[in-house]
N, C-alpha and C. Protein backbone atom coordinates (compact mmCIF):
# COMPACT_ATOMS: atom_id res chain seq x y z
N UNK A 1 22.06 -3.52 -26.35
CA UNK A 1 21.43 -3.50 -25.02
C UNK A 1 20.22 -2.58 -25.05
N UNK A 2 18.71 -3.10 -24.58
CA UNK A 2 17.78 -2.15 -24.57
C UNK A 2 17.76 -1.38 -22.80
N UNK A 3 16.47 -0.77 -23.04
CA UNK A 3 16.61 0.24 -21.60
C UNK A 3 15.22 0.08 -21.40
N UNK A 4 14.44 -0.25 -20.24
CA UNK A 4 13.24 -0.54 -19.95
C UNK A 4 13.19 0.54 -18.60
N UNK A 5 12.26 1.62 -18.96
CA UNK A 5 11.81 2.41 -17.87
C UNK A 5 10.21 2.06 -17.79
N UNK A 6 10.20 1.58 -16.60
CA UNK A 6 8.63 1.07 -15.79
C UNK A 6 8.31 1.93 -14.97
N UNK A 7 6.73 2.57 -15.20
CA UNK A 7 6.51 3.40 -14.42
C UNK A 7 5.05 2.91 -13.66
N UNK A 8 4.67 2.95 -12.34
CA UNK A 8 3.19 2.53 -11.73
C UNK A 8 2.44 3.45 -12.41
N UNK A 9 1.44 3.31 -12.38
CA UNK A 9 0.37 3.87 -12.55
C UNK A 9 0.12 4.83 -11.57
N UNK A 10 -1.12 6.09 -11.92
CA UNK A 10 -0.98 7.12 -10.80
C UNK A 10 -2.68 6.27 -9.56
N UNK A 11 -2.38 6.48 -8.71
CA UNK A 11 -3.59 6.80 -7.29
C UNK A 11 -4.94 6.53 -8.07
N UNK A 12 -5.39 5.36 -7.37
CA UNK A 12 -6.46 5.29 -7.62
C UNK A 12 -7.57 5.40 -6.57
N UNK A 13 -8.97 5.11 -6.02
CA UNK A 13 -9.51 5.41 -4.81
C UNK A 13 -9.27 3.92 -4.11
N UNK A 14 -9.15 2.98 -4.58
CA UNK A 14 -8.87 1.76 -4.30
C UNK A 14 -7.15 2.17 -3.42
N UNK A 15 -6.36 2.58 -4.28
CA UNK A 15 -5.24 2.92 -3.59
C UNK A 15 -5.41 3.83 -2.19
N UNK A 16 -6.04 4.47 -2.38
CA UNK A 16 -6.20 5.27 -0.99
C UNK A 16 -6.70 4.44 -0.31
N UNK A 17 -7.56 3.80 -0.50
CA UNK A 17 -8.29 3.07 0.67
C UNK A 17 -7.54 2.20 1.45
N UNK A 18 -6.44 1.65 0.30
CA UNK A 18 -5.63 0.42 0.73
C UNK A 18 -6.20 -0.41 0.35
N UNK A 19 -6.74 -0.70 -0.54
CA UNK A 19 -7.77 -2.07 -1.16
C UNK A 19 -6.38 -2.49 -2.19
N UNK A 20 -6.67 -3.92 -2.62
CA UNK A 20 -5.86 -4.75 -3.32
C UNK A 20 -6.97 -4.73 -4.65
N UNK A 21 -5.96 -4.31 -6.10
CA UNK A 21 -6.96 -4.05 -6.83
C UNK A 21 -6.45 -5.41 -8.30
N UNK A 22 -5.38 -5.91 -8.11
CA UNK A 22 -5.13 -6.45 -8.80
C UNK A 22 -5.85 -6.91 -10.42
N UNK A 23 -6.51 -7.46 -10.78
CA UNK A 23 -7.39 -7.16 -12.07
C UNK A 23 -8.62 -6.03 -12.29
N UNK A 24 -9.11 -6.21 -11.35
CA UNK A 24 -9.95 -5.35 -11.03
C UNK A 24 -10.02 -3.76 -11.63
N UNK A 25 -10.49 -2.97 -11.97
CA UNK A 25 -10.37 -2.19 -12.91
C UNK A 25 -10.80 -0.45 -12.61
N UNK A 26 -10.44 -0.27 -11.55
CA UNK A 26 -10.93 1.61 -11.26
C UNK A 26 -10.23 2.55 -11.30
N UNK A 27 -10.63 3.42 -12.11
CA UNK A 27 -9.86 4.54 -12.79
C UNK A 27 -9.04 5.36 -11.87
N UNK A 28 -8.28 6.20 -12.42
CA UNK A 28 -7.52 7.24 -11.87
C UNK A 28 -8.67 8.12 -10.51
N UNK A 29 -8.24 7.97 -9.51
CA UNK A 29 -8.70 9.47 -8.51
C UNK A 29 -8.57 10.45 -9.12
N UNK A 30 -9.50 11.35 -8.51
CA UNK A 30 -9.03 13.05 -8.89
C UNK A 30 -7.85 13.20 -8.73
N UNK A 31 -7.68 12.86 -6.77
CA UNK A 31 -5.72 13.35 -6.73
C UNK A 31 -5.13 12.26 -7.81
N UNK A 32 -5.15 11.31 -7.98
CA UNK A 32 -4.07 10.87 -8.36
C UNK A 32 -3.49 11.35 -10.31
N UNK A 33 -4.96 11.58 -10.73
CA UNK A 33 -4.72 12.17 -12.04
C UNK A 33 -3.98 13.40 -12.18
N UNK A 34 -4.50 14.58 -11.18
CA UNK A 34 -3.82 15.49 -11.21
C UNK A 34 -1.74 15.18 -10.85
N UNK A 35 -2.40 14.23 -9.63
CA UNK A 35 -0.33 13.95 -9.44
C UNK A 35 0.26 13.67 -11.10
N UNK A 36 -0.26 12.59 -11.95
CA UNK A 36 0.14 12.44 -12.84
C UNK A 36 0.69 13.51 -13.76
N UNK A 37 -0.68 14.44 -14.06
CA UNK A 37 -0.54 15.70 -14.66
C UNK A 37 0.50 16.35 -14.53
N UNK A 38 1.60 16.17 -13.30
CA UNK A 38 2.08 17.21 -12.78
C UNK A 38 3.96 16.60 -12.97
N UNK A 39 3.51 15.13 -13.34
CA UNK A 39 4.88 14.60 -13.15
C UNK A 39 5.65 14.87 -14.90
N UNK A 40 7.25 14.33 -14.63
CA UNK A 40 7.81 14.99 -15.53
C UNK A 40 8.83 14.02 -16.37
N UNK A 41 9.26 13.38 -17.18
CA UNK A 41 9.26 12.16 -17.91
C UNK A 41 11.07 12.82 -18.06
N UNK A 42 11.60 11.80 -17.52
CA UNK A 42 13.23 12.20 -17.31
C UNK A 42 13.37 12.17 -18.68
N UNK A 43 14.42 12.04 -19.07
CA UNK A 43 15.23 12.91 -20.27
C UNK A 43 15.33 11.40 -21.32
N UNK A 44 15.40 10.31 -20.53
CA UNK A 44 15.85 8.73 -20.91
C UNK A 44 14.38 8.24 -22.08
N UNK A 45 13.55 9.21 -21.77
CA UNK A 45 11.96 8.74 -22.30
C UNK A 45 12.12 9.19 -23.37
N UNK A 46 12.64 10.07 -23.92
CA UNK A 46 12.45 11.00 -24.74
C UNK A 46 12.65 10.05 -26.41
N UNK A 47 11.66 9.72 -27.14
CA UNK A 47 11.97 9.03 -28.23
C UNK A 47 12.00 7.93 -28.14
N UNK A 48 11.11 8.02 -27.05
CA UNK A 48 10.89 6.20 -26.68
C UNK A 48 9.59 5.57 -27.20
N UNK A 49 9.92 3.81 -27.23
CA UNK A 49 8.72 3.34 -27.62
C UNK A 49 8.10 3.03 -26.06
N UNK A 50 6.52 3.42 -26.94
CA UNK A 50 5.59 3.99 -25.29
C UNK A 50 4.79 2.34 -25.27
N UNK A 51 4.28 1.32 -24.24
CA UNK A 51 3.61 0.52 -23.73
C UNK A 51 2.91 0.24 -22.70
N UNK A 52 1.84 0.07 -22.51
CA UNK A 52 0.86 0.04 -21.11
C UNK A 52 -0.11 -1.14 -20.87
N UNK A 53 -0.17 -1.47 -19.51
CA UNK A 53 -1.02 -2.40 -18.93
C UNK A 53 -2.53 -2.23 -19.95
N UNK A 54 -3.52 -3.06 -20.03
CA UNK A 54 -4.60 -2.86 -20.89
C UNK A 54 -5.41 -2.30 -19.11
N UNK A 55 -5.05 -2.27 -18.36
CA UNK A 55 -6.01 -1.41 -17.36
C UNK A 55 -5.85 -0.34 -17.32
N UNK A 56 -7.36 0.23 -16.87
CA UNK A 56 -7.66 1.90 -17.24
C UNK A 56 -6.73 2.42 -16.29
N UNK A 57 -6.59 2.07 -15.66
CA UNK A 57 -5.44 3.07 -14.06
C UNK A 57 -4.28 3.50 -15.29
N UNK A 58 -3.89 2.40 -15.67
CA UNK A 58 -2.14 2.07 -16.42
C UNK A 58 -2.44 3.13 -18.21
N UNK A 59 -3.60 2.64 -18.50
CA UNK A 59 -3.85 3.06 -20.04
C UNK A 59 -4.04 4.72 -19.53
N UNK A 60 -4.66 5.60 -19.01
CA UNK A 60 -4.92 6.87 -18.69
C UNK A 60 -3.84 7.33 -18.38
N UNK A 61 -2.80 7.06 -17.41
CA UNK A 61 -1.46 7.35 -16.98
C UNK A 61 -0.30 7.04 -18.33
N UNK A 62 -0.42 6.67 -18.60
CA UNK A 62 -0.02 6.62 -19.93
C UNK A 62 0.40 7.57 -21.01
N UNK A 63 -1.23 7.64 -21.15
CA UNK A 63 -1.51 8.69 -22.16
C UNK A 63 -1.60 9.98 -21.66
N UNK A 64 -1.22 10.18 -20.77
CA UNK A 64 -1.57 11.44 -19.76
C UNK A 64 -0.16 11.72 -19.99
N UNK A 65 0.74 11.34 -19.72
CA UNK A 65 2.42 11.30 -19.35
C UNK A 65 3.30 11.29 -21.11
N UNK A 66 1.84 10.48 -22.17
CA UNK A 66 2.52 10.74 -23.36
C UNK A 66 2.68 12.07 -24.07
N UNK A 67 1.21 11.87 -24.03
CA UNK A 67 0.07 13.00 -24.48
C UNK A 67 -0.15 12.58 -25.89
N UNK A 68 -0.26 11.70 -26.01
CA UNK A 68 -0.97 10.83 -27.44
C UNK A 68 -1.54 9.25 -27.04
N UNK A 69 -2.12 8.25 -27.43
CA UNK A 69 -2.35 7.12 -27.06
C UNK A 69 -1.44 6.29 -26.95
N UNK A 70 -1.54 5.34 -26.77
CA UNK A 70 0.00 4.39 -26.17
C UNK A 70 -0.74 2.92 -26.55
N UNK A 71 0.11 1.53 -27.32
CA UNK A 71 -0.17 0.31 -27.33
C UNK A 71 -0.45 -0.31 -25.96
N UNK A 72 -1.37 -1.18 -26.06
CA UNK A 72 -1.77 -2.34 -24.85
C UNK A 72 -0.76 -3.26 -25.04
N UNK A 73 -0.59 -3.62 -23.96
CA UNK A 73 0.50 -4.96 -23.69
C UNK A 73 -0.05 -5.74 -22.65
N UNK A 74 -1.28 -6.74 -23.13
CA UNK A 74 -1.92 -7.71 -22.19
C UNK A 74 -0.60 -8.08 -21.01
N UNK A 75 0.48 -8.20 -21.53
CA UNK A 75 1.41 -9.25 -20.47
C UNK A 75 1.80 -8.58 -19.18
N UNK A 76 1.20 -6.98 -19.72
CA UNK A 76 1.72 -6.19 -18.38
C UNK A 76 1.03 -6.09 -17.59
N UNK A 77 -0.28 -6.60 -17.32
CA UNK A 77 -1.65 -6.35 -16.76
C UNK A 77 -0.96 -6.80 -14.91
N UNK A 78 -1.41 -6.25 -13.99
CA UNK A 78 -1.37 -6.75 -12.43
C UNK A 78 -1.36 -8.10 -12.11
N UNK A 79 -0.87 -8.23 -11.30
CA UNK A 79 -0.73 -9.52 -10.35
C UNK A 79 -2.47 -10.16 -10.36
N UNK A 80 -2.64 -11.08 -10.84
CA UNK A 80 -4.54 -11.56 -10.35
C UNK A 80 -4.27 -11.96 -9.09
N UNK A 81 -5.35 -11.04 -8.41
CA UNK A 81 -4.89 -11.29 -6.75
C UNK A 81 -6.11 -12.34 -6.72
N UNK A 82 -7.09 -13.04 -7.39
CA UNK A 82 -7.89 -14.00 -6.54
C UNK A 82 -9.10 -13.50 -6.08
N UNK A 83 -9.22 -14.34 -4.78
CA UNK A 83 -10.52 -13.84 -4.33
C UNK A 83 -10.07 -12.99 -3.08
N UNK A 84 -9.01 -12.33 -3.29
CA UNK A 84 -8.43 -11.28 -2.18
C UNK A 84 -9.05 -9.96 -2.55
N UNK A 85 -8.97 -9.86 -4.14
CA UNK A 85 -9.26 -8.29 -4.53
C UNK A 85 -10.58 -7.71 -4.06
N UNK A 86 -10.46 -6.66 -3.63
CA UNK A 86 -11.09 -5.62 -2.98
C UNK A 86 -10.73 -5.71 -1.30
N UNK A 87 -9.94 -6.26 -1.07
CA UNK A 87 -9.59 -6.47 0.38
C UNK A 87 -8.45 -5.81 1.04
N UNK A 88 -7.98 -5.45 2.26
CA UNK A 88 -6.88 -4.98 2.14
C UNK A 88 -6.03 -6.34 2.83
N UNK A 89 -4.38 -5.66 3.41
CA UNK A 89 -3.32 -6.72 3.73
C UNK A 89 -4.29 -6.36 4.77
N UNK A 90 -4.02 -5.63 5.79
CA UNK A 90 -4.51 -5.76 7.27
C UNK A 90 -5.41 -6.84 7.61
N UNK A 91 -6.66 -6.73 6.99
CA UNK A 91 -7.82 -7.23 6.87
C UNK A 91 -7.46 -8.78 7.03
N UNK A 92 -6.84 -9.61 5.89
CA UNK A 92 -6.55 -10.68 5.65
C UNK A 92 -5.34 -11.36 6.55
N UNK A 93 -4.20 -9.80 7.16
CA UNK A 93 -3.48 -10.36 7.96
C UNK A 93 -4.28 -10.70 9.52
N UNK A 94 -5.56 -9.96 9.42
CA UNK A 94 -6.26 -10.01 11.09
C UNK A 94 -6.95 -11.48 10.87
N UNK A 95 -8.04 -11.60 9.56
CA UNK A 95 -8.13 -12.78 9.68
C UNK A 95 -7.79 -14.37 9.42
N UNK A 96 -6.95 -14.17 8.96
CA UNK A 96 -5.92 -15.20 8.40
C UNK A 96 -5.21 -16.18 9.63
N UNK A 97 -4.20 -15.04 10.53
CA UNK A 97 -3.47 -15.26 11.08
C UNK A 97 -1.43 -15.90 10.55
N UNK A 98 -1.85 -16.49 11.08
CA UNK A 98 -0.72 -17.28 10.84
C UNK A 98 -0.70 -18.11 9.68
N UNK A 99 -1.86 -18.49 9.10
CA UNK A 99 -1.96 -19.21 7.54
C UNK A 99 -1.39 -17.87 6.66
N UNK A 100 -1.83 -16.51 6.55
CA UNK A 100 -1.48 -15.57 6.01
C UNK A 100 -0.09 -15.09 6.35
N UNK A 101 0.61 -15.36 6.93
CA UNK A 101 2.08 -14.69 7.65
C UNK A 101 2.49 -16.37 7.01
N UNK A 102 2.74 -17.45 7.04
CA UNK A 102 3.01 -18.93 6.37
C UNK A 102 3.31 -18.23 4.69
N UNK A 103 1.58 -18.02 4.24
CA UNK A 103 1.62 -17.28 2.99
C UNK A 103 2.69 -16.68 2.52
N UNK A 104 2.90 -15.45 3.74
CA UNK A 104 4.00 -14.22 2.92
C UNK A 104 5.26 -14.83 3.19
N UNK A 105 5.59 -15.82 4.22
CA UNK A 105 6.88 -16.01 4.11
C UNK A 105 7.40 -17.04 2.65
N UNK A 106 6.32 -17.12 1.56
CA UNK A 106 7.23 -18.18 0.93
C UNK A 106 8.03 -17.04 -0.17
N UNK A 107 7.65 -16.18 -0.46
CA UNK A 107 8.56 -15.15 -1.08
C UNK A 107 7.70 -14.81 -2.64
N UNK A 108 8.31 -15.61 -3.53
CA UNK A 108 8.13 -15.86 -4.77
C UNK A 108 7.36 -16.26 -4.93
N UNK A 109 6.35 -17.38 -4.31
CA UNK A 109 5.33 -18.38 -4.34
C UNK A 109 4.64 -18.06 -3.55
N UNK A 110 4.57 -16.51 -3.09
CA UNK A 110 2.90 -16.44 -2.29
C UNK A 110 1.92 -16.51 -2.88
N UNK A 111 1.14 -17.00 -2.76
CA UNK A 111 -0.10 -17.44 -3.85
C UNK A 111 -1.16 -16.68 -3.05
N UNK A 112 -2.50 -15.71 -3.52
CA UNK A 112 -3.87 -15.72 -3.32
C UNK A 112 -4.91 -17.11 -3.90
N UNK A 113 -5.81 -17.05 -3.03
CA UNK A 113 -6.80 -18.37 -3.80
C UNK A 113 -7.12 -18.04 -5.45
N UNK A 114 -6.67 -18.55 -6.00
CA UNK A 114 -7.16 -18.27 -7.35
C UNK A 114 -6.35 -17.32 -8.00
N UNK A 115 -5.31 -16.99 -7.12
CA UNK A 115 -4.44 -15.73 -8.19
C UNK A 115 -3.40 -16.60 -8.81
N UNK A 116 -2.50 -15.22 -8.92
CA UNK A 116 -0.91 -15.30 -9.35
C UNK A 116 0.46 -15.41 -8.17
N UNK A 117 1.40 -15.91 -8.18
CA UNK A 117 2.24 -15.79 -7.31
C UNK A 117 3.26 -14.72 -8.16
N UNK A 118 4.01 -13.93 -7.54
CA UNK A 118 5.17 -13.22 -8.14
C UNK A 118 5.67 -14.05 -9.23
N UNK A 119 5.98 -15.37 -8.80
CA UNK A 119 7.18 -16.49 -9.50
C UNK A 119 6.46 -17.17 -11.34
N UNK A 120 4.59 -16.48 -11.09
CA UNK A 120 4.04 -16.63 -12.52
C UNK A 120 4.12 -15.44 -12.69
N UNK A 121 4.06 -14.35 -12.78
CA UNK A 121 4.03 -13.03 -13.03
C UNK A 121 5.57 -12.52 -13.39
N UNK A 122 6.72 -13.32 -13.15
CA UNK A 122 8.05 -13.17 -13.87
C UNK A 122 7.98 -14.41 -15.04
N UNK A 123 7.17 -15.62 -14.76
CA UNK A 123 7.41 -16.16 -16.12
C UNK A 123 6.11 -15.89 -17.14
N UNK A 124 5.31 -15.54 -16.68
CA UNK A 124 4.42 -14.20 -17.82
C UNK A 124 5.19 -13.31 -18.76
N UNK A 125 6.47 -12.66 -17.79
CA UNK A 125 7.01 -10.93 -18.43
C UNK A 125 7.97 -11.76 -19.21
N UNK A 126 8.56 -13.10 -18.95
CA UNK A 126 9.77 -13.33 -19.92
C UNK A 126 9.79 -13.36 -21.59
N UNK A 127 8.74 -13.92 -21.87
CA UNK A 127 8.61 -13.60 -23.38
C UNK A 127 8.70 -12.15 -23.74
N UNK A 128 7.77 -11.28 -22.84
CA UNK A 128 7.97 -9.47 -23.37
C UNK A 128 9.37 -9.23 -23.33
N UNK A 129 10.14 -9.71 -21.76
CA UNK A 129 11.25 -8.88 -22.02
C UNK A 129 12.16 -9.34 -23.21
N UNK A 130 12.19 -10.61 -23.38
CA UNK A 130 12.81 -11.25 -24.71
C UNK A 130 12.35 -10.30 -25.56
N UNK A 131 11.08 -10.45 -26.60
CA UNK A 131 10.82 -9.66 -27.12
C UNK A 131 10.94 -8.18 -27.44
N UNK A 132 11.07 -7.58 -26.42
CA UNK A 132 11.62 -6.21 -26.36
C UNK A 132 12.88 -5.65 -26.31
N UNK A 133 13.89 -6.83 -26.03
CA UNK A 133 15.46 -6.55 -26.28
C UNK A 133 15.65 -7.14 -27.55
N UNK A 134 14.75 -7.98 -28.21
CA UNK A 134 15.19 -8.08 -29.47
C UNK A 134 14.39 -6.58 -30.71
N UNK A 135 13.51 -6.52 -30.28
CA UNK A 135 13.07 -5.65 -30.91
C UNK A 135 13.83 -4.17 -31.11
N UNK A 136 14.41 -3.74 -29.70
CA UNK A 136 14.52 -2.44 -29.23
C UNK A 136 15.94 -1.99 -29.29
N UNK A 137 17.07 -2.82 -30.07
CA UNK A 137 18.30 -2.29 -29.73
C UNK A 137 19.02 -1.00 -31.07
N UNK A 138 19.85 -0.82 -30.68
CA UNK A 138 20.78 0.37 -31.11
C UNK A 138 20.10 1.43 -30.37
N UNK A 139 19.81 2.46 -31.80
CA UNK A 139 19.41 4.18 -31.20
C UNK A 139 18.31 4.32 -30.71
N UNK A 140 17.21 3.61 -31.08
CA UNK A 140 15.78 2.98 -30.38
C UNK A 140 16.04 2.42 -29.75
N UNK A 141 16.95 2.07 -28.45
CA UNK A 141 16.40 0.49 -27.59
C UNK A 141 15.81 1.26 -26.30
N UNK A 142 15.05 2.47 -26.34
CA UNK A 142 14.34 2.25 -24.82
C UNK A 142 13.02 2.37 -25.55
N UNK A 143 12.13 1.47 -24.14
CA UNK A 143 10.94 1.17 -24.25
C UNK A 143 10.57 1.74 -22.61
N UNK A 144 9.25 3.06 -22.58
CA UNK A 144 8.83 3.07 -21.66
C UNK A 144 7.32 2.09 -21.37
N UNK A 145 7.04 1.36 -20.21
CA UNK A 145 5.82 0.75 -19.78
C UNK A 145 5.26 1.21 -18.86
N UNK A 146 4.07 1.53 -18.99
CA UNK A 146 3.01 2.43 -18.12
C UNK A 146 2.63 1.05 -17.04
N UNK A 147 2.48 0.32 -16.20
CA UNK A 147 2.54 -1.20 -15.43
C UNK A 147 1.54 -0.61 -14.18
N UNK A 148 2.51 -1.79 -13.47
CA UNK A 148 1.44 -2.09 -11.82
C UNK A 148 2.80 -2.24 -10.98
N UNK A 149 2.05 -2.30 -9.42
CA UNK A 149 3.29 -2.20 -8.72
C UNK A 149 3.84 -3.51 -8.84
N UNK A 150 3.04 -4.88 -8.64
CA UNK A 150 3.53 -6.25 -9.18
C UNK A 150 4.37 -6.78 -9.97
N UNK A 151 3.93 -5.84 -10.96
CA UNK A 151 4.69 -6.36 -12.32
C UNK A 151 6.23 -5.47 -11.85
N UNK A 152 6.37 -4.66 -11.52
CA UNK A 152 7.58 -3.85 -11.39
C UNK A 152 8.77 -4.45 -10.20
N UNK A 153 8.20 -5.06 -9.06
CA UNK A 153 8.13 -5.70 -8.35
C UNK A 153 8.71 -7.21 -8.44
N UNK A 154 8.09 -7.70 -9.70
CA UNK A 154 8.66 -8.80 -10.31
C UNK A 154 10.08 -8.90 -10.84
N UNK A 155 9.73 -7.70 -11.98
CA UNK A 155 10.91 -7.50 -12.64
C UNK A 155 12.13 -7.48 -12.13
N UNK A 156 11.91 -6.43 -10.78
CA UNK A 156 12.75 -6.13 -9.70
C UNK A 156 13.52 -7.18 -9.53
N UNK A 157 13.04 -7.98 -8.55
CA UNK A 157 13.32 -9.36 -8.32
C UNK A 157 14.22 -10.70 -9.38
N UNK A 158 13.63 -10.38 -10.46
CA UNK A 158 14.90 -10.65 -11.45
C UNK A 158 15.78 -10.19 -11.87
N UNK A 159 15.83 -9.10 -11.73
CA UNK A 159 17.28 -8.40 -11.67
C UNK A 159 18.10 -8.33 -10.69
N UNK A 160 17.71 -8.48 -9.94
CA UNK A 160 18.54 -8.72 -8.52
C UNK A 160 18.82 -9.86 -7.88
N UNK A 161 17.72 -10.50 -7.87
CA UNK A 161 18.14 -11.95 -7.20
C UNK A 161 17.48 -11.86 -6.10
N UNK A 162 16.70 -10.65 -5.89
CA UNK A 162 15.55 -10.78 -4.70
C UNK A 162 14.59 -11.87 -4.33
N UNK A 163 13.93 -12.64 -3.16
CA UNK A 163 13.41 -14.07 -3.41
C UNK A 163 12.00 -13.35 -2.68
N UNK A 164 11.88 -11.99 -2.04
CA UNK A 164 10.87 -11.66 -1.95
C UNK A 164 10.37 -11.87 -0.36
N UNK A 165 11.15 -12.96 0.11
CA UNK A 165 10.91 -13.48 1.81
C UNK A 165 11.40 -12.02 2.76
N UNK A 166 12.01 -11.37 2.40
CA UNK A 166 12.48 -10.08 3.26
C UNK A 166 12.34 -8.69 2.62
N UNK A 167 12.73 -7.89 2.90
CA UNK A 167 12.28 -6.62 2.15
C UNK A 167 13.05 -6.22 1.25
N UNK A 168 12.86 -5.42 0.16
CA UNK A 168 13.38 -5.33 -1.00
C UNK A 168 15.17 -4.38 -0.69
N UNK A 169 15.98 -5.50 -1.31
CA UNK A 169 17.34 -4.18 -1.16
C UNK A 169 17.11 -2.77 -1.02
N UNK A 170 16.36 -2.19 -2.17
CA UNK A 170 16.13 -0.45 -2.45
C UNK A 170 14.58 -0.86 -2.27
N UNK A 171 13.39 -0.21 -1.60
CA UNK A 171 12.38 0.22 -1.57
C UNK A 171 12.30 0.98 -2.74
N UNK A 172 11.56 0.47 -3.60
CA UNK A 172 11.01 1.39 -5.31
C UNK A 172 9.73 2.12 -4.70
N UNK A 173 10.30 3.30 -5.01
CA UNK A 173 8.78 4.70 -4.80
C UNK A 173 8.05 4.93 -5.57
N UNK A 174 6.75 4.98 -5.50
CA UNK A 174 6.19 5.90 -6.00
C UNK A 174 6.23 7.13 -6.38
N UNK A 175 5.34 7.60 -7.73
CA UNK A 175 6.25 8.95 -8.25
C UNK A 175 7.52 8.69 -9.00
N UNK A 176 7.84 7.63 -9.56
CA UNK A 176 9.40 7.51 -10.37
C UNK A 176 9.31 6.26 -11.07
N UNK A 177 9.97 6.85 -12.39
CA UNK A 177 10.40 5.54 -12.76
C UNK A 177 11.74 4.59 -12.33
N UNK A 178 11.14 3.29 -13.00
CA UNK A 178 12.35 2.50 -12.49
C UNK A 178 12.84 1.87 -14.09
N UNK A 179 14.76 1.93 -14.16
CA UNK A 179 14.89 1.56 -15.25
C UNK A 179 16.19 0.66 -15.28
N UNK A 180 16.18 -0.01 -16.14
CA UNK A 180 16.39 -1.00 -16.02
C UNK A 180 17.22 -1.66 -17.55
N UNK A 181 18.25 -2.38 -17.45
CA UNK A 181 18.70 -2.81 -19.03
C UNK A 181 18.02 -3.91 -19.49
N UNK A 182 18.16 -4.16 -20.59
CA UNK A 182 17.76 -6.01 -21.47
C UNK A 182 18.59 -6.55 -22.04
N UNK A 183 19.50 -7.35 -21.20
CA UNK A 183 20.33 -8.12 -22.35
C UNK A 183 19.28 -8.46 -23.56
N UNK A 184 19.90 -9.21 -24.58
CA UNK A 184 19.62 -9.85 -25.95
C UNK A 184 19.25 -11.05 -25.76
N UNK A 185 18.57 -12.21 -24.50
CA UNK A 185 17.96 -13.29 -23.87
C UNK A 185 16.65 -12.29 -23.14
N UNK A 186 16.75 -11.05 -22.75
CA UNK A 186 15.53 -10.90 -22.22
C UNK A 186 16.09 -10.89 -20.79
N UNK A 187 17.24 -11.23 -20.17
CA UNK A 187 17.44 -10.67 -18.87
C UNK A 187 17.49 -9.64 -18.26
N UNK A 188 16.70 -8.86 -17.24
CA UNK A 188 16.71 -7.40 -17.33
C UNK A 188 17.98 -7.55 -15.79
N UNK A 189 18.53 -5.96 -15.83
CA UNK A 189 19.47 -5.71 -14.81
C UNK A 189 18.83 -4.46 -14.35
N UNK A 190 19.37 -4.09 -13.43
CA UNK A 190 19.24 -2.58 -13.03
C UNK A 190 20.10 -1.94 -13.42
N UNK A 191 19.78 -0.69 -14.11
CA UNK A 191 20.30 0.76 -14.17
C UNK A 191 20.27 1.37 -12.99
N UNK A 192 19.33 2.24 -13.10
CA UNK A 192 18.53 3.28 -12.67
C UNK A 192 17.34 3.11 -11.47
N UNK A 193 17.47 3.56 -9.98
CA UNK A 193 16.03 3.37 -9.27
C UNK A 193 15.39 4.53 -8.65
N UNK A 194 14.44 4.42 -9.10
CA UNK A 194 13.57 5.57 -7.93
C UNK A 194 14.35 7.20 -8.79
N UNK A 195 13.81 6.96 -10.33
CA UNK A 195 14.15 8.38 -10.67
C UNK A 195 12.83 9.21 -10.57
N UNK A 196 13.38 10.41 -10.37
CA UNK A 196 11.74 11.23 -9.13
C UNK A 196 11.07 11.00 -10.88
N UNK A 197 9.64 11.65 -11.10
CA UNK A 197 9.14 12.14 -12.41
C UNK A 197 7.90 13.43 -12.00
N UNK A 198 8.40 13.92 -10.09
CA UNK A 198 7.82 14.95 -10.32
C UNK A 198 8.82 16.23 -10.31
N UNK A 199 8.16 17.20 -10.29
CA UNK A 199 8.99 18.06 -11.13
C UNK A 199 9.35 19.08 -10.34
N UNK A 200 11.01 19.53 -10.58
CA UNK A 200 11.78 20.05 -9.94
C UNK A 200 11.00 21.18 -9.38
């Protein structure tokens, strides 16, 4: 059995703003680098194999939290939000209306024009997680991933049986990792949620 601890990325200015940044690519904030700086890698990391989104938010947080460089893992990259990114929800829920509220109710299959729905963004991660429970078992089987909230989000959702139309069983925080098992097919379960990683 492997152990998959997923962690977001730290604050970006896009995040403050509330902008949707999905491919889109802007670095760590001041605050949010320093939050990083400050957080503290539970005990489960320790001797782990390290992996990160190829975006700078995900690759900096990363290596910040390693303190050495860390492999790219194209498959972990954000949700492609479309021609939404740089926009916020509000924005799109004011002008949308009811086509946008239609949108969010399909769950799994909310689609942006031109993006990803959750429901491609879990069959994106299935080859990794395969891959990584075959790769990762006995005294090595945890793998930490530096990610996006999407991708975590996803995962979520397959481990649980979440369909995404209502709000999530556990609300996953920010500031923590989330961890998670791999069967030997690549099915992930939950362990572990919302372990803090700032520091006591």
């Amino acid at each position: 059995m492997s152990r998959l601890l997923l962690i977001r990325h730290g604050a970006t200015a896009w995040n403050e703003a509330g902008r949707i940044q999905g491919r889109s690519d802007p670095p760590l904030s001041p605050a949010g680098r320093a939050a990083v700086e400050s957080w503290r890698l539970p005990p489960e990391a320790a001797g782990a194999r390290w992996i990160c989104s190829p975006l700078t938010r995900a690759r900096d947080t990363a290596e910040i939290l390693r303190g050495a460089p860390v492999d790219s893992e194209p498959l972990l990259i954000e949700t492609d939000w479309g021609a939404w990114e740089g926009r916020s929800l509000a924005e799109l829920r004011d002008e949308l209306g009811p086509d946008m509220a239609d949108n969010e109710a399909r769950g799994l299959d909310f689609r942006p024009p031109g993006g990803e729905s959750p429901r491609d963004v879990q069959q994106r991660l299935r080859p990794l997680l395969t891959k990584l429970a075959q790769e990762t078992t006995g005294s090595a089987g945890t793998v930490v991933a530096v990610t996006h909230k999407g991708v975590i989000r996803a995962v979520y959702a397959l481990a649980s049986g979440w369909d995404m139309r209502a709000k999530p069983p556990v609300k996953l925080r920010d500031g923590c990792a989330q961890a998670f098992t791999l069967a030997a097919g690549g099915q992930p379960a939950i362990d572990t949620l919302n372990m803090p990683l700032q520091a006591s």
